[in-house]
PDB file of N, CA and C in Angstrom:
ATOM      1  N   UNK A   1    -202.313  60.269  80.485  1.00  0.00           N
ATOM      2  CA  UNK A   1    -200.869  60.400  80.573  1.00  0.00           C
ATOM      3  C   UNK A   1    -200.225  59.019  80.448  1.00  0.00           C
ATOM      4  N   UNK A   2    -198.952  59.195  79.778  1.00  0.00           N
ATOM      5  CA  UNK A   2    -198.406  57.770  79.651  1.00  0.00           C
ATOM      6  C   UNK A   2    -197.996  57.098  80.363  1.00  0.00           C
ATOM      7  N   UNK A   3    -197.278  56.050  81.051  1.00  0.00           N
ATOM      8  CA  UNK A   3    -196.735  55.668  82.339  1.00  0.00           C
ATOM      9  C   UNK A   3    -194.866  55.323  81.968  1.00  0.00           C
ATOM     10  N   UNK A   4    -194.230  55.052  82.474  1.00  0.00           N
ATOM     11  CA  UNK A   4    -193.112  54.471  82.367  1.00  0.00           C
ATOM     12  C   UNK A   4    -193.076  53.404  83.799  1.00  0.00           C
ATOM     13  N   UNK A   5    -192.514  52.280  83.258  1.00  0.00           N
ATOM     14  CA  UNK A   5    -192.272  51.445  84.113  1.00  0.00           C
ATOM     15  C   UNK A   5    -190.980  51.606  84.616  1.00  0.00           C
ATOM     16  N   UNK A   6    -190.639  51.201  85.845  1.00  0.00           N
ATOM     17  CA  UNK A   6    -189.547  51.176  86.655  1.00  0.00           C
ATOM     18  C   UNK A   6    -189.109  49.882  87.046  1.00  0.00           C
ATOM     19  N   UNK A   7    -187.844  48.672  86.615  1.00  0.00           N
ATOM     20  CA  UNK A   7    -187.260  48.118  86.667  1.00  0.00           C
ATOM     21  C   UNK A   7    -186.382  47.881  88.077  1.00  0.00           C
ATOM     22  N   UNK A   8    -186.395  46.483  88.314  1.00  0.00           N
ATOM     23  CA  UNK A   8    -185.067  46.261  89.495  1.00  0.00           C
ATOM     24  C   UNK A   8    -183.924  45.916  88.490  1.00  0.00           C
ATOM     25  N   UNK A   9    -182.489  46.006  88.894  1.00  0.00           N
ATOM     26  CA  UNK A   9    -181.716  45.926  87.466  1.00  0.00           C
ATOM     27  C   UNK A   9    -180.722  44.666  88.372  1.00  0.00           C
ATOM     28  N   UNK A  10    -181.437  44.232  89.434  1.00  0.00           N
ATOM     29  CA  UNK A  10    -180.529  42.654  89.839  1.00  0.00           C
ATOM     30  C   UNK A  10    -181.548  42.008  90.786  1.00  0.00           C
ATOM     31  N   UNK A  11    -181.464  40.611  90.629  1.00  0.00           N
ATOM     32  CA  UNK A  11    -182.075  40.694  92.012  1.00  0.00           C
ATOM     33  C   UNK A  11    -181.436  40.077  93.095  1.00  0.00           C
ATOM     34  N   UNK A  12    -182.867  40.211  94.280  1.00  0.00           N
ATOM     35  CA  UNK A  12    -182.398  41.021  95.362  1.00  0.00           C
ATOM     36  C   UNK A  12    -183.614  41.406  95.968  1.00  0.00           C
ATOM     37  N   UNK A  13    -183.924  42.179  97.263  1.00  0.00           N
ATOM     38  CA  UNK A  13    -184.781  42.298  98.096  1.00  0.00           C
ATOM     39  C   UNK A  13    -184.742  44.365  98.097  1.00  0.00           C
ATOM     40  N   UNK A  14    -185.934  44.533  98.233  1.00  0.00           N
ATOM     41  CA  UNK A  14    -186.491  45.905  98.751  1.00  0.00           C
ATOM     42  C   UNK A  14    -185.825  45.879 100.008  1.00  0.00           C
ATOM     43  N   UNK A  15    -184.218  46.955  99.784  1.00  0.00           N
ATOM     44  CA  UNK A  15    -183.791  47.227 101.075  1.00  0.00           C
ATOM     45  C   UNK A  15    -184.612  48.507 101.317  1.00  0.00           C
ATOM     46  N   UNK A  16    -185.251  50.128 100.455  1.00  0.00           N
ATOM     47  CA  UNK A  16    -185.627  50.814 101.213  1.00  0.00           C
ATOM     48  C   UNK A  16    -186.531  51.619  99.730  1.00  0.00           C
ATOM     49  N   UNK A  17    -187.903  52.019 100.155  1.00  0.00           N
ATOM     50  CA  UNK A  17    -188.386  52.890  99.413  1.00  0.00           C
ATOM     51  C   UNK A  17    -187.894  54.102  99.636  1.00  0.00           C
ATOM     52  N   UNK A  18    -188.062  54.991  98.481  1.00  0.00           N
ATOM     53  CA  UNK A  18    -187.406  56.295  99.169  1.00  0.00           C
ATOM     54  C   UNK A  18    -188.382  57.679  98.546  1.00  0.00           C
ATOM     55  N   UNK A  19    -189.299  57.027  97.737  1.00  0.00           N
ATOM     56  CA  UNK A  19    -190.616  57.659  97.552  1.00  0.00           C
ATOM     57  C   UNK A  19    -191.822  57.166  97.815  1.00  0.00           C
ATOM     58  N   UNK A  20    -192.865  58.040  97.654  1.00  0.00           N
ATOM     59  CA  UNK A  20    -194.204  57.132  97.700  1.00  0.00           C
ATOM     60  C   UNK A  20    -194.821  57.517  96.491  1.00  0.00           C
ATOM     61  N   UNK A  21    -196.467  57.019  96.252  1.00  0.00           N
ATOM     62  CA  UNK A  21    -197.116  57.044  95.206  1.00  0.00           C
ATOM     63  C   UNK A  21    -197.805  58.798  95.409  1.00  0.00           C
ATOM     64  N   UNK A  22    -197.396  59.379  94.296  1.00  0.00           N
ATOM     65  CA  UNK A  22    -198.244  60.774  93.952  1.00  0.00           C
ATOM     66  C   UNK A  22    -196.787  61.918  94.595  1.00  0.00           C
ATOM     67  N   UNK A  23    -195.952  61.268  94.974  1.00  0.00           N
ATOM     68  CA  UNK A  23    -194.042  62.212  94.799  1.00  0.00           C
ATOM     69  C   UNK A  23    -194.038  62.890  93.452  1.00  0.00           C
ATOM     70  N   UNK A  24    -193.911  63.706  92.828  1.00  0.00           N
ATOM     71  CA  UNK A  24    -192.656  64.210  92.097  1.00  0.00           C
ATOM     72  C   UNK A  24    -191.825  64.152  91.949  1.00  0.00           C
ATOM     73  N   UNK A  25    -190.994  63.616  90.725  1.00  0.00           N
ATOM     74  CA  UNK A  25    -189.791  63.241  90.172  1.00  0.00           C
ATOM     75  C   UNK A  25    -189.350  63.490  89.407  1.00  0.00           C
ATOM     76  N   UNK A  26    -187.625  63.662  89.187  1.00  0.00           N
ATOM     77  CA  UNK A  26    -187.439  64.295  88.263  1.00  0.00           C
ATOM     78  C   UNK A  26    -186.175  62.838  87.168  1.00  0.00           C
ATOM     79  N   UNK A  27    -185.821  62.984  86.380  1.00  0.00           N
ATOM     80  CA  UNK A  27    -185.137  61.959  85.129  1.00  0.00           C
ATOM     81  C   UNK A  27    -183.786  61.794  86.439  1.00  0.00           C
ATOM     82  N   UNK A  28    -183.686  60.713  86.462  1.00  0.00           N
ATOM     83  CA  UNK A  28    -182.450  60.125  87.636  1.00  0.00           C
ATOM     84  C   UNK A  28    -182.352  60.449  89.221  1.00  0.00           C
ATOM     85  N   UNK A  29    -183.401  60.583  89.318  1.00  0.00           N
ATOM     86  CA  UNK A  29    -183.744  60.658  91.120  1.00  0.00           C
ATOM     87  C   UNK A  29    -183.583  59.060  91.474  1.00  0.00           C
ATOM     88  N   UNK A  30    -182.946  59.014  92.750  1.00  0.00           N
ATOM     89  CA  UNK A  30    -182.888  57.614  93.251  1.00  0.00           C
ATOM     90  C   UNK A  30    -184.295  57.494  93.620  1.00  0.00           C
ATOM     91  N   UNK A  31    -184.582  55.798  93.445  1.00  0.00           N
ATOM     92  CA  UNK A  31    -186.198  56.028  93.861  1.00  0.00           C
ATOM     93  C   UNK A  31    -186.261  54.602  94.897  1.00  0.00           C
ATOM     94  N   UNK A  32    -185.537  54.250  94.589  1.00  0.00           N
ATOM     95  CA  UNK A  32    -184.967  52.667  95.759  1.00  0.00           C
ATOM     96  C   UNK A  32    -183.929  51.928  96.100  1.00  0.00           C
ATOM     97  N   UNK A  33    -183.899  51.450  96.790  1.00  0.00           N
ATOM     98  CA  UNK A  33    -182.419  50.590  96.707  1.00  0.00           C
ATOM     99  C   UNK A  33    -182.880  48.895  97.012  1.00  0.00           C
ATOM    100  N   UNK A  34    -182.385  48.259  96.120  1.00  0.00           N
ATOM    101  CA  UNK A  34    -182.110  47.217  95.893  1.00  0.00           C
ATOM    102  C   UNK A  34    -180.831  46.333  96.374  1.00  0.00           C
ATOM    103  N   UNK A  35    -180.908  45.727  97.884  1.00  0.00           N
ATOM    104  CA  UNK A  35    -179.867  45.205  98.095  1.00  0.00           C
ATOM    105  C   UNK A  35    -179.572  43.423  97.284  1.00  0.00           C
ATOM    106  N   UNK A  36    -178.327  43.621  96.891  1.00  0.00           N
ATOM    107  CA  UNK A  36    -178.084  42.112  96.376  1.00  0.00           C
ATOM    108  C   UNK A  36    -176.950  42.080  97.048  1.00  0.00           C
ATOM    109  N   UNK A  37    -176.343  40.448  97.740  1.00  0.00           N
ATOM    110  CA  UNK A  37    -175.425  40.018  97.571  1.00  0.00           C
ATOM    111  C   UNK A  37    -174.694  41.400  98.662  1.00  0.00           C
ATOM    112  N   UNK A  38    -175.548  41.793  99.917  1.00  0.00           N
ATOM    113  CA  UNK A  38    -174.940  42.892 100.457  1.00  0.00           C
ATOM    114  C   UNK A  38    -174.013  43.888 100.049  1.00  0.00           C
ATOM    115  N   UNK A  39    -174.789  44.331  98.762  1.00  0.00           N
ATOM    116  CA  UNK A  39    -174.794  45.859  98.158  1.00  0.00           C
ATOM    117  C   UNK A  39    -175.671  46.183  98.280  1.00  0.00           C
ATOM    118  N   UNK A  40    -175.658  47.811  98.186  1.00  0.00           N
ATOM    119  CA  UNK A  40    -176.805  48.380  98.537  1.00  0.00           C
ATOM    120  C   UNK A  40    -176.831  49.384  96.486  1.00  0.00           C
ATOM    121  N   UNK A  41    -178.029  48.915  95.756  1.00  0.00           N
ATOM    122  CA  UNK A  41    -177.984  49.109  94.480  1.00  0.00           C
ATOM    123  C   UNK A  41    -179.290  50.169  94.121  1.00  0.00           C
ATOM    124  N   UNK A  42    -178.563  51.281  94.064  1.00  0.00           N
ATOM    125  CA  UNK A  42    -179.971  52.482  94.078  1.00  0.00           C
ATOM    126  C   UNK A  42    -180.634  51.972  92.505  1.00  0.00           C
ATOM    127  N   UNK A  43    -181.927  52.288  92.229  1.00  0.00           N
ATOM    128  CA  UNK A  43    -182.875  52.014  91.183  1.00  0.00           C
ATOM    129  C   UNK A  43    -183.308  53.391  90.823  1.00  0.00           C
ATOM    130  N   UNK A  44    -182.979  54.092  89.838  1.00  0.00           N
ATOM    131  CA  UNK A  44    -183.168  55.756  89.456  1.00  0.00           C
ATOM    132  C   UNK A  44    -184.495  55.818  88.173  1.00  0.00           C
ATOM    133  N   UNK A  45    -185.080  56.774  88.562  1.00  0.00           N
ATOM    134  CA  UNK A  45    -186.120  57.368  87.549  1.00  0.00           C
ATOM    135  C   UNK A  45    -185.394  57.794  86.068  1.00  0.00           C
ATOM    136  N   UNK A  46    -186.211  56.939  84.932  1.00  0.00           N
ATOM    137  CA  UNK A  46    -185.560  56.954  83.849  1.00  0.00           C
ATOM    138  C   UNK A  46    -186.283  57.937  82.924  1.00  0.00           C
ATOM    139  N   UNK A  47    -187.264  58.894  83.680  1.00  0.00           N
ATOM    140  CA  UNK A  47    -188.081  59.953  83.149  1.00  0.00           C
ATOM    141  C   UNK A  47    -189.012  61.537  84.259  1.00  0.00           C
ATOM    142  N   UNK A  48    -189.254  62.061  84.227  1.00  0.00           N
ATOM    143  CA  UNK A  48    -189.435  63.142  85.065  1.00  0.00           C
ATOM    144  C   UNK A  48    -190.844  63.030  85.539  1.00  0.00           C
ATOM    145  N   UNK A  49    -192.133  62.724  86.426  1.00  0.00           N
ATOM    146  CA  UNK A  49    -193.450  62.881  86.322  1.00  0.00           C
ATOM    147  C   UNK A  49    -193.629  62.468  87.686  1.00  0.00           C
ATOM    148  N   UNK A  50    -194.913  61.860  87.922  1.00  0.00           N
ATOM    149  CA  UNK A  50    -195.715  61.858  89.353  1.00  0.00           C
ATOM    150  C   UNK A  50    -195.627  60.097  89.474  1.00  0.00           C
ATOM    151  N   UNK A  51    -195.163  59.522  90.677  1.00  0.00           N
ATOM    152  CA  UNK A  51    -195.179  58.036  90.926  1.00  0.00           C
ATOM    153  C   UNK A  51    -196.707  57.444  91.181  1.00  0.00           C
ATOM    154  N   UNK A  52    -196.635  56.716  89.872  1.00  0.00           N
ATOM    155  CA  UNK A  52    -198.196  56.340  89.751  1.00  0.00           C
ATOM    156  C   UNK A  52    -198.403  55.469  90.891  1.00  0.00           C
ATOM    157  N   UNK A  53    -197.758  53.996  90.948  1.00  0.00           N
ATOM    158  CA  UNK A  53    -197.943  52.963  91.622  1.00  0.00           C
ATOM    159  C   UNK A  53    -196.981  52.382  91.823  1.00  0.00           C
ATOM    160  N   UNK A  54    -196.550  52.138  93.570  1.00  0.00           N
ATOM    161  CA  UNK A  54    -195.412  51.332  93.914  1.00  0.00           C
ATOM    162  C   UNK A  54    -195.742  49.894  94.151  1.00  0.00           C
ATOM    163  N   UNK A  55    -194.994  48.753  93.192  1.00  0.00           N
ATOM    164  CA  UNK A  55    -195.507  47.765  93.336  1.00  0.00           C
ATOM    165  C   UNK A  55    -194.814  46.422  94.328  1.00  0.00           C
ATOM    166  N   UNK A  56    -193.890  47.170  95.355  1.00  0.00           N
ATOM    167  CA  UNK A  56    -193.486  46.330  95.730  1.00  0.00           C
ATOM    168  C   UNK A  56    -193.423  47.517  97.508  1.00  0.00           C
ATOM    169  N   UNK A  57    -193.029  46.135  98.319  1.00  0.00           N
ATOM    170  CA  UNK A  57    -192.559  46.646  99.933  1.00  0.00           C
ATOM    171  C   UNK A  57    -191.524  46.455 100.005  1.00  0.00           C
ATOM    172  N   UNK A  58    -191.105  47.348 101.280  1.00  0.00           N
ATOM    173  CA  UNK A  58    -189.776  46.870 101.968  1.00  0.00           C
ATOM    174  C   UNK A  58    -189.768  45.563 101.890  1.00  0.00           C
ATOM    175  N   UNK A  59    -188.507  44.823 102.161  1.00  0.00           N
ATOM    176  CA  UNK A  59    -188.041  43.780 102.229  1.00  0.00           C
ATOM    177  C   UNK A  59    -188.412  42.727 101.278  1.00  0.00           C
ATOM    178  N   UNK A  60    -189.571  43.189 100.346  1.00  0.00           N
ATOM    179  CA  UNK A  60    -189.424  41.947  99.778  1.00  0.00           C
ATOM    180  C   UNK A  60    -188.899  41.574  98.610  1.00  0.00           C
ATOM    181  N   UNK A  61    -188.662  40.350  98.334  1.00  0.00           N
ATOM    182  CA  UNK A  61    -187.739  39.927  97.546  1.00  0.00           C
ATOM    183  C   UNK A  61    -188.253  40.463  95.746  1.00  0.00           C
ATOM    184  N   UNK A  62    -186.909  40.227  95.125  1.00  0.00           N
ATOM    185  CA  UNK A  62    -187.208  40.930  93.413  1.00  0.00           C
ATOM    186  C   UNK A  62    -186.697  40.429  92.778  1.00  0.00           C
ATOM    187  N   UNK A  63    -186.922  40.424  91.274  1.00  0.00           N
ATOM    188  CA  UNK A  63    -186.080  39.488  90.027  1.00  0.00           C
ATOM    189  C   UNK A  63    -185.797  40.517  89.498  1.00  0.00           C
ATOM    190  N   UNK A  64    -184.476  40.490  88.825  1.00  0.00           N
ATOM    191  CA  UNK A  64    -183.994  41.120  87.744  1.00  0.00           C
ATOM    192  C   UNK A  64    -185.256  41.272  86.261  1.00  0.00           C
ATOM    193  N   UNK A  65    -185.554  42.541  86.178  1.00  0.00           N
ATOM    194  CA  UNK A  65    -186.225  43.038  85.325  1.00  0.00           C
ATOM    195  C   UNK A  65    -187.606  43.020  85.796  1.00  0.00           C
ATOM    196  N   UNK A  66    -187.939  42.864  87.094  1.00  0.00           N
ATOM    197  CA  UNK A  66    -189.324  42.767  87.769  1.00  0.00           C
ATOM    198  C   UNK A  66    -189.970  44.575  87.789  1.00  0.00           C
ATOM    199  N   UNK A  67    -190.902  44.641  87.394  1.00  0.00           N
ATOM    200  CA  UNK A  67    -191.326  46.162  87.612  1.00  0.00           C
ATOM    201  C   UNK A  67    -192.095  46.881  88.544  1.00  0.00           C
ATOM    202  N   UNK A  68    -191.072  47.117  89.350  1.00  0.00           N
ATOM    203  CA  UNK A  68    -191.326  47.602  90.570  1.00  0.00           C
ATOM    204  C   UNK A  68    -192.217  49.087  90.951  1.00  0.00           C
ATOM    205  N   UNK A  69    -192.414  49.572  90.059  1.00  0.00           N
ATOM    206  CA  UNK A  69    -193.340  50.843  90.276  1.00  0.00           C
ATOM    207  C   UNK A  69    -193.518  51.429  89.286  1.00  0.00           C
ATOM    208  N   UNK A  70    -194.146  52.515  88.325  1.00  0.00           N
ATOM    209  CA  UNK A  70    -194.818  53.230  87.327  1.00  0.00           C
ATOM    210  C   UNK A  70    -194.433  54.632  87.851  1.00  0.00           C
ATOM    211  N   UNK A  71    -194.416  55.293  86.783  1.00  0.00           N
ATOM    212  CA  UNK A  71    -194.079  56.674  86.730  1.00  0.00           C
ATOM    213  C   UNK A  71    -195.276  57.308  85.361  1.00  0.00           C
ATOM    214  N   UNK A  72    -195.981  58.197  85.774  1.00  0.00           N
ATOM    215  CA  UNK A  72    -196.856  58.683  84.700  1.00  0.00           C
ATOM    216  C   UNK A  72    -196.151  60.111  84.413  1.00  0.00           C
ATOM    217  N   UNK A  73    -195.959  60.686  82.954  1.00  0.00           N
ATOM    218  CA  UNK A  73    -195.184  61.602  82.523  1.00  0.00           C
ATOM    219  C   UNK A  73    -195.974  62.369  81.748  1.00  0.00           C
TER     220      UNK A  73
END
């Protein structure tokens, strides 16, 4: 199966996971939030399948365009 990568789109720190690895998902489910600059910036599934691998924790810090978890479809 193919994967899709999942993007932070600022950075900013892992304010909250909101799935884990082997969830079900569907095309624009929130899947994290990304606080910058005290916003709170949800990160949405850009395809429908099973969360392969989350590559990051709470709190820790992220770069803009860092790929934060896999989605296999």
């Amino acid at each position: 199966m193919p994967n899709a990568s999942i993007y932070s789109e600022t950075n900013g720190s892992v304010w909250k996971l909101l799935v884990a690895k082997g969830d079900n998902v569907a095309e624009d489910d929130a899947l994290a939030i990304v606080e910058s600059m005290k916003m709170e910036i949800p990160v949405f599934a850009t395809c429908a399948g099973v969360v392969e691998a989350i590559l990051v924790v709470e709190g820790q810090p992220v770069k803009e365009g860092e790929v934060i978890m896999t989605i296999s479809y």
